[in-house]
Every structure is written in C-alpha cells, then in structure tokens.
PDB file of N, CA and C in Angstrom:
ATOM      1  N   UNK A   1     -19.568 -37.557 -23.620  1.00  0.00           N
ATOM      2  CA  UNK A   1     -18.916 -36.960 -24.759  1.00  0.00           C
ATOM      3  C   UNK A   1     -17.545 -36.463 -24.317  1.00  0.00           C
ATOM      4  N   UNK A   2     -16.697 -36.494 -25.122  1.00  0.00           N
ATOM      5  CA  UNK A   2     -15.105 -36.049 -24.852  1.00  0.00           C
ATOM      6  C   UNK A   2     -14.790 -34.906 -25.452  1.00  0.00           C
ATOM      7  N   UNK A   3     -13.772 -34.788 -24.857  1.00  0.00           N
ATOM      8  CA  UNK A   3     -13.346 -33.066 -24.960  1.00  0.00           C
ATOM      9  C   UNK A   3     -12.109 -32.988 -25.614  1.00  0.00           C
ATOM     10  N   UNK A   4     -11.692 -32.760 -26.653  1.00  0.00           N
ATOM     11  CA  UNK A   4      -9.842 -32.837 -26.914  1.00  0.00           C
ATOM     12  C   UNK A   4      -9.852 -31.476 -27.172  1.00  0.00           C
ATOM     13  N   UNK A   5      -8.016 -30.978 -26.596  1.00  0.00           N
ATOM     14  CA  UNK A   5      -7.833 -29.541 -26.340  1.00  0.00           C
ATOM     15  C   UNK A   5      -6.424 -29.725 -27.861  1.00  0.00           C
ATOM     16  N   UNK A   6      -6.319 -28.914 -28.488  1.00  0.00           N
ATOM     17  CA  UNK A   6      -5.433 -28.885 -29.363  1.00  0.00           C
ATOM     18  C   UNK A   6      -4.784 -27.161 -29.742  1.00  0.00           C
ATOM     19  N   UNK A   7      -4.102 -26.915 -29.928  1.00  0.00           N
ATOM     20  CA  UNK A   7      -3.388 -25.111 -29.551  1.00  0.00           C
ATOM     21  C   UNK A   7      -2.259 -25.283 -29.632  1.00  0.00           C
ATOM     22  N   UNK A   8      -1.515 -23.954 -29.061  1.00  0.00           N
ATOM     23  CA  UNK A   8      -0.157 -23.929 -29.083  1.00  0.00           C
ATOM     24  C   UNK A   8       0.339 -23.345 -27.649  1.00  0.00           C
ATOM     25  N   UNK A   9       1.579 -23.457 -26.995  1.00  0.00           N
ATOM     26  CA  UNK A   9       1.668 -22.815 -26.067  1.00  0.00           C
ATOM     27  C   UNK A   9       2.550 -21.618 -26.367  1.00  0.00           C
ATOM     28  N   UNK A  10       2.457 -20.233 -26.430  1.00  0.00           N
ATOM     29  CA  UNK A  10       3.285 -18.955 -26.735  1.00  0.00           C
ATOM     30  C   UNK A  10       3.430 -18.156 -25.799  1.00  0.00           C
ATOM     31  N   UNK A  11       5.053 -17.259 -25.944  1.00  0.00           N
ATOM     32  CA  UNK A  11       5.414 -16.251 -25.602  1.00  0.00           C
ATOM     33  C   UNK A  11       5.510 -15.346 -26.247  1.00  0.00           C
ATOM     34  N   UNK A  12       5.527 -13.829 -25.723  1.00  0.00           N
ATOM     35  CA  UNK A  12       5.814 -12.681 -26.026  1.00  0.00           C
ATOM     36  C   UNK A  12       7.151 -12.176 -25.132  1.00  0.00           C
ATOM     37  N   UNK A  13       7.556 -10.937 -25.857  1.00  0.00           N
ATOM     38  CA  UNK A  13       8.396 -10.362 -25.456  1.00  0.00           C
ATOM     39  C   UNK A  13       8.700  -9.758 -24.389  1.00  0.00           C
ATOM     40  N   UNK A  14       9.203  -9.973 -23.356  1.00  0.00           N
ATOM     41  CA  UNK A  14       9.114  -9.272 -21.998  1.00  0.00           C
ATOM     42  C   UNK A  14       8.569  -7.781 -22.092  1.00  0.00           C
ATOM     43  N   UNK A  15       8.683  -6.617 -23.396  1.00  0.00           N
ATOM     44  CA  UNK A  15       8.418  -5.901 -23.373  1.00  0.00           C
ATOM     45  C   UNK A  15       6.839  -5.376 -23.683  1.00  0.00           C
ATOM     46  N   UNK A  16       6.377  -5.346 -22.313  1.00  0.00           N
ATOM     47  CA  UNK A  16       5.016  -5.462 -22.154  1.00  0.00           C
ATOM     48  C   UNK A  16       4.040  -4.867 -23.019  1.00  0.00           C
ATOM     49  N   UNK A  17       4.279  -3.959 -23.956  1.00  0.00           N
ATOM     50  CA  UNK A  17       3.523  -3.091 -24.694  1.00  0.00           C
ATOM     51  C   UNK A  17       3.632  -3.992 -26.341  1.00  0.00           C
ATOM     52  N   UNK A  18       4.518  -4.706 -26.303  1.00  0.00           N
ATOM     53  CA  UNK A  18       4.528  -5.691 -27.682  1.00  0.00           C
ATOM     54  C   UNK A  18       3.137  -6.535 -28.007  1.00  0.00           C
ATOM     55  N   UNK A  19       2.861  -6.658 -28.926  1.00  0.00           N
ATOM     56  CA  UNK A  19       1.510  -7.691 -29.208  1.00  0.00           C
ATOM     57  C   UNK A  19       1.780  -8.667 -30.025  1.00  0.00           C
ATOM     58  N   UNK A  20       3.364  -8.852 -30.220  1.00  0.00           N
ATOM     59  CA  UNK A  20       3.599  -9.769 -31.010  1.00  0.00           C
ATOM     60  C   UNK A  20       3.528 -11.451 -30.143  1.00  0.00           C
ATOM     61  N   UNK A  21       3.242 -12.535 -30.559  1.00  0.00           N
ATOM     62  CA  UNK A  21       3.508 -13.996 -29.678  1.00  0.00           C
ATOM     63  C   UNK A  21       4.220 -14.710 -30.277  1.00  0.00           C
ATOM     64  N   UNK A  22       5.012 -15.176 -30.239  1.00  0.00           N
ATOM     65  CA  UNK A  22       5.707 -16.519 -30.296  1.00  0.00           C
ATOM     66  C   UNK A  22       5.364 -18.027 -30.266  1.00  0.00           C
ATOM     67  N   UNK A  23       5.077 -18.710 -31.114  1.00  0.00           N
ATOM     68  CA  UNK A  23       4.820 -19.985 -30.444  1.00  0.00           C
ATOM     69  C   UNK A  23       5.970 -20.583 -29.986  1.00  0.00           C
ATOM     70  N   UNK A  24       5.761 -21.627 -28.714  1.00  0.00           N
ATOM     71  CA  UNK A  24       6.733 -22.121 -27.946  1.00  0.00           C
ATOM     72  C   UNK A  24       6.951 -23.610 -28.643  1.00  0.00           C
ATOM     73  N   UNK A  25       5.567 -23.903 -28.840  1.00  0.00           N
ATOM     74  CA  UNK A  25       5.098 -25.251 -28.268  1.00  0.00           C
ATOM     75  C   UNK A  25       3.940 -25.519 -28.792  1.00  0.00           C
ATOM     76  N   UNK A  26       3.287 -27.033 -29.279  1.00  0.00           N
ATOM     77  CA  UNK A  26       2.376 -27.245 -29.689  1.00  0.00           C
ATOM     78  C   UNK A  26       1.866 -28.302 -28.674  1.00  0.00           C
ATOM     79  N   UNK A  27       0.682 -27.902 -27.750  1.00  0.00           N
ATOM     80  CA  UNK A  27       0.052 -28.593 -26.404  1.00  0.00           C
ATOM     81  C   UNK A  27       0.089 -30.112 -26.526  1.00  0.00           C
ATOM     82  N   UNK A  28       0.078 -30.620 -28.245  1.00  0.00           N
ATOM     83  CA  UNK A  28      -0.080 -31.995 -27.897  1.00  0.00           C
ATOM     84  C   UNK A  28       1.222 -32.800 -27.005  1.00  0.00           C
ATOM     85  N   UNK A  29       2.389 -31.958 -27.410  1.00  0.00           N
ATOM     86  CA  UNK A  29       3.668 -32.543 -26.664  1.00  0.00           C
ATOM     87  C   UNK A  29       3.279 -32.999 -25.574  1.00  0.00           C
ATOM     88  N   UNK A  30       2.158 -31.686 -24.234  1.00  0.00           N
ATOM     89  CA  UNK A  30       2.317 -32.069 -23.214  1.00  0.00           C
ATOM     90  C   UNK A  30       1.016 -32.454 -22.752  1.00  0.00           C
ATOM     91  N   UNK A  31       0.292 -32.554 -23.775  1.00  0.00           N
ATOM     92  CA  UNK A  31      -1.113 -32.854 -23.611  1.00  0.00           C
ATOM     93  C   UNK A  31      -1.231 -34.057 -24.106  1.00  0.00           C
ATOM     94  N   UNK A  32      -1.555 -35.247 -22.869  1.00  0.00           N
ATOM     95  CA  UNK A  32      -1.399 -36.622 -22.831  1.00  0.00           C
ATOM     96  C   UNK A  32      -3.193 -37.512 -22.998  1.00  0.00           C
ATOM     97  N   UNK A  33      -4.166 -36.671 -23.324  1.00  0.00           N
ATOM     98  CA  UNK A  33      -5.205 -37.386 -23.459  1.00  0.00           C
ATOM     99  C   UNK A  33      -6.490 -36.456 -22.669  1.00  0.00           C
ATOM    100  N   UNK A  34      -8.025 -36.559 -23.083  1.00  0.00           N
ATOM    101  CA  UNK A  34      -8.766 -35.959 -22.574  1.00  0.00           C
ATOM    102  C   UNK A  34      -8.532 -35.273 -20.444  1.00  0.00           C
ATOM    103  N   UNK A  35      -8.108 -34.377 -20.567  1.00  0.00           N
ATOM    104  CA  UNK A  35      -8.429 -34.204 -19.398  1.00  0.00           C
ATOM    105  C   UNK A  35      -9.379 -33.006 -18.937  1.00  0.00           C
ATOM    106  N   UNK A  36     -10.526 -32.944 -18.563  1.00  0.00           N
ATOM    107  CA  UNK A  36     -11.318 -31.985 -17.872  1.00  0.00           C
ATOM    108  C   UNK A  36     -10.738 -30.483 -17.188  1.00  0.00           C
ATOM    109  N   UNK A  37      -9.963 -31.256 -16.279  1.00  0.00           N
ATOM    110  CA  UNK A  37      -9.229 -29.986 -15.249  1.00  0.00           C
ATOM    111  C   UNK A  37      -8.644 -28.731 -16.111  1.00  0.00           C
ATOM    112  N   UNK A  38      -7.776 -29.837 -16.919  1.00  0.00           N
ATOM    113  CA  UNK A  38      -7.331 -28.967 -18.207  1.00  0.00           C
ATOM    114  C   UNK A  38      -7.629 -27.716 -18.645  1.00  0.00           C
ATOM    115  N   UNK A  39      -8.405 -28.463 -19.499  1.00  0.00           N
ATOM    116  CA  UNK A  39     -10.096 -27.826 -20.318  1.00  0.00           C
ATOM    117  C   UNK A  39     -10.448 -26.326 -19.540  1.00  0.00           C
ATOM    118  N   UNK A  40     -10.899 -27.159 -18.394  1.00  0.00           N
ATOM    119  CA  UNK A  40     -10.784 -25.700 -17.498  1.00  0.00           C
ATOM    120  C   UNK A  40     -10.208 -24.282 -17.391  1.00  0.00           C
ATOM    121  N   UNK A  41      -9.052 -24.761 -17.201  1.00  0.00           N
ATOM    122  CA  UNK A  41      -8.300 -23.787 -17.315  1.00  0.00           C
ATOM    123  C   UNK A  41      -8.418 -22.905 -18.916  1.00  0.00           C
ATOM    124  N   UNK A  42      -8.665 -23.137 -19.870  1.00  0.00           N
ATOM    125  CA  UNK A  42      -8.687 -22.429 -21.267  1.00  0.00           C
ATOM    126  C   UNK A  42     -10.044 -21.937 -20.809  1.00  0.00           C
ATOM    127  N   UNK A  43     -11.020 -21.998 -20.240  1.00  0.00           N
ATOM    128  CA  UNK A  43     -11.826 -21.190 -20.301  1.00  0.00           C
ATOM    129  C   UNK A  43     -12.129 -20.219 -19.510  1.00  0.00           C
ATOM    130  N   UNK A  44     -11.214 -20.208 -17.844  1.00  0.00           N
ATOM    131  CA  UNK A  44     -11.669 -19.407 -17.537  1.00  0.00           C
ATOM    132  C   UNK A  44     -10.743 -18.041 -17.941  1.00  0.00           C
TER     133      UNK A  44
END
C-alpha cells in the first residue's frame, strides 16, 4: 500500500512568542512521488 504526503511548508515570525504561520510552500513542488523516509519525518 502507498503512502502520499500532501501539506504545506510554513513560516512564522522570528518573533518567538507569535502563533501566527505563514505558508511558504505547497510540498507537492518538492515532493516528487511516494517516499517512506519522508513520511517519516512528519511523524516523528
């Protein structure tokens, strides 16, 4: 079974106490096809 990761990639404001995010980026740009390792990483 396959795994597809779909999201956004965001920033916030250097000012650390902000809770506001930014989106940068939408992962499919750099997200080129099922990858595992990936995946990984969002969960831990």
């Amino acid at each position: 079974m396959g795994t597809d990761i779909d999201g956004w990639i965001e920033y916030r404001d250097a000012d650390i106490d902000s809770a506001v995010w930014f989106p940068a980026m939408k992962i499919g740009v750099v997200y080129l096809g099922r990858d595992y390792d990936t995946f990984g990483y969002f969960l831990a």
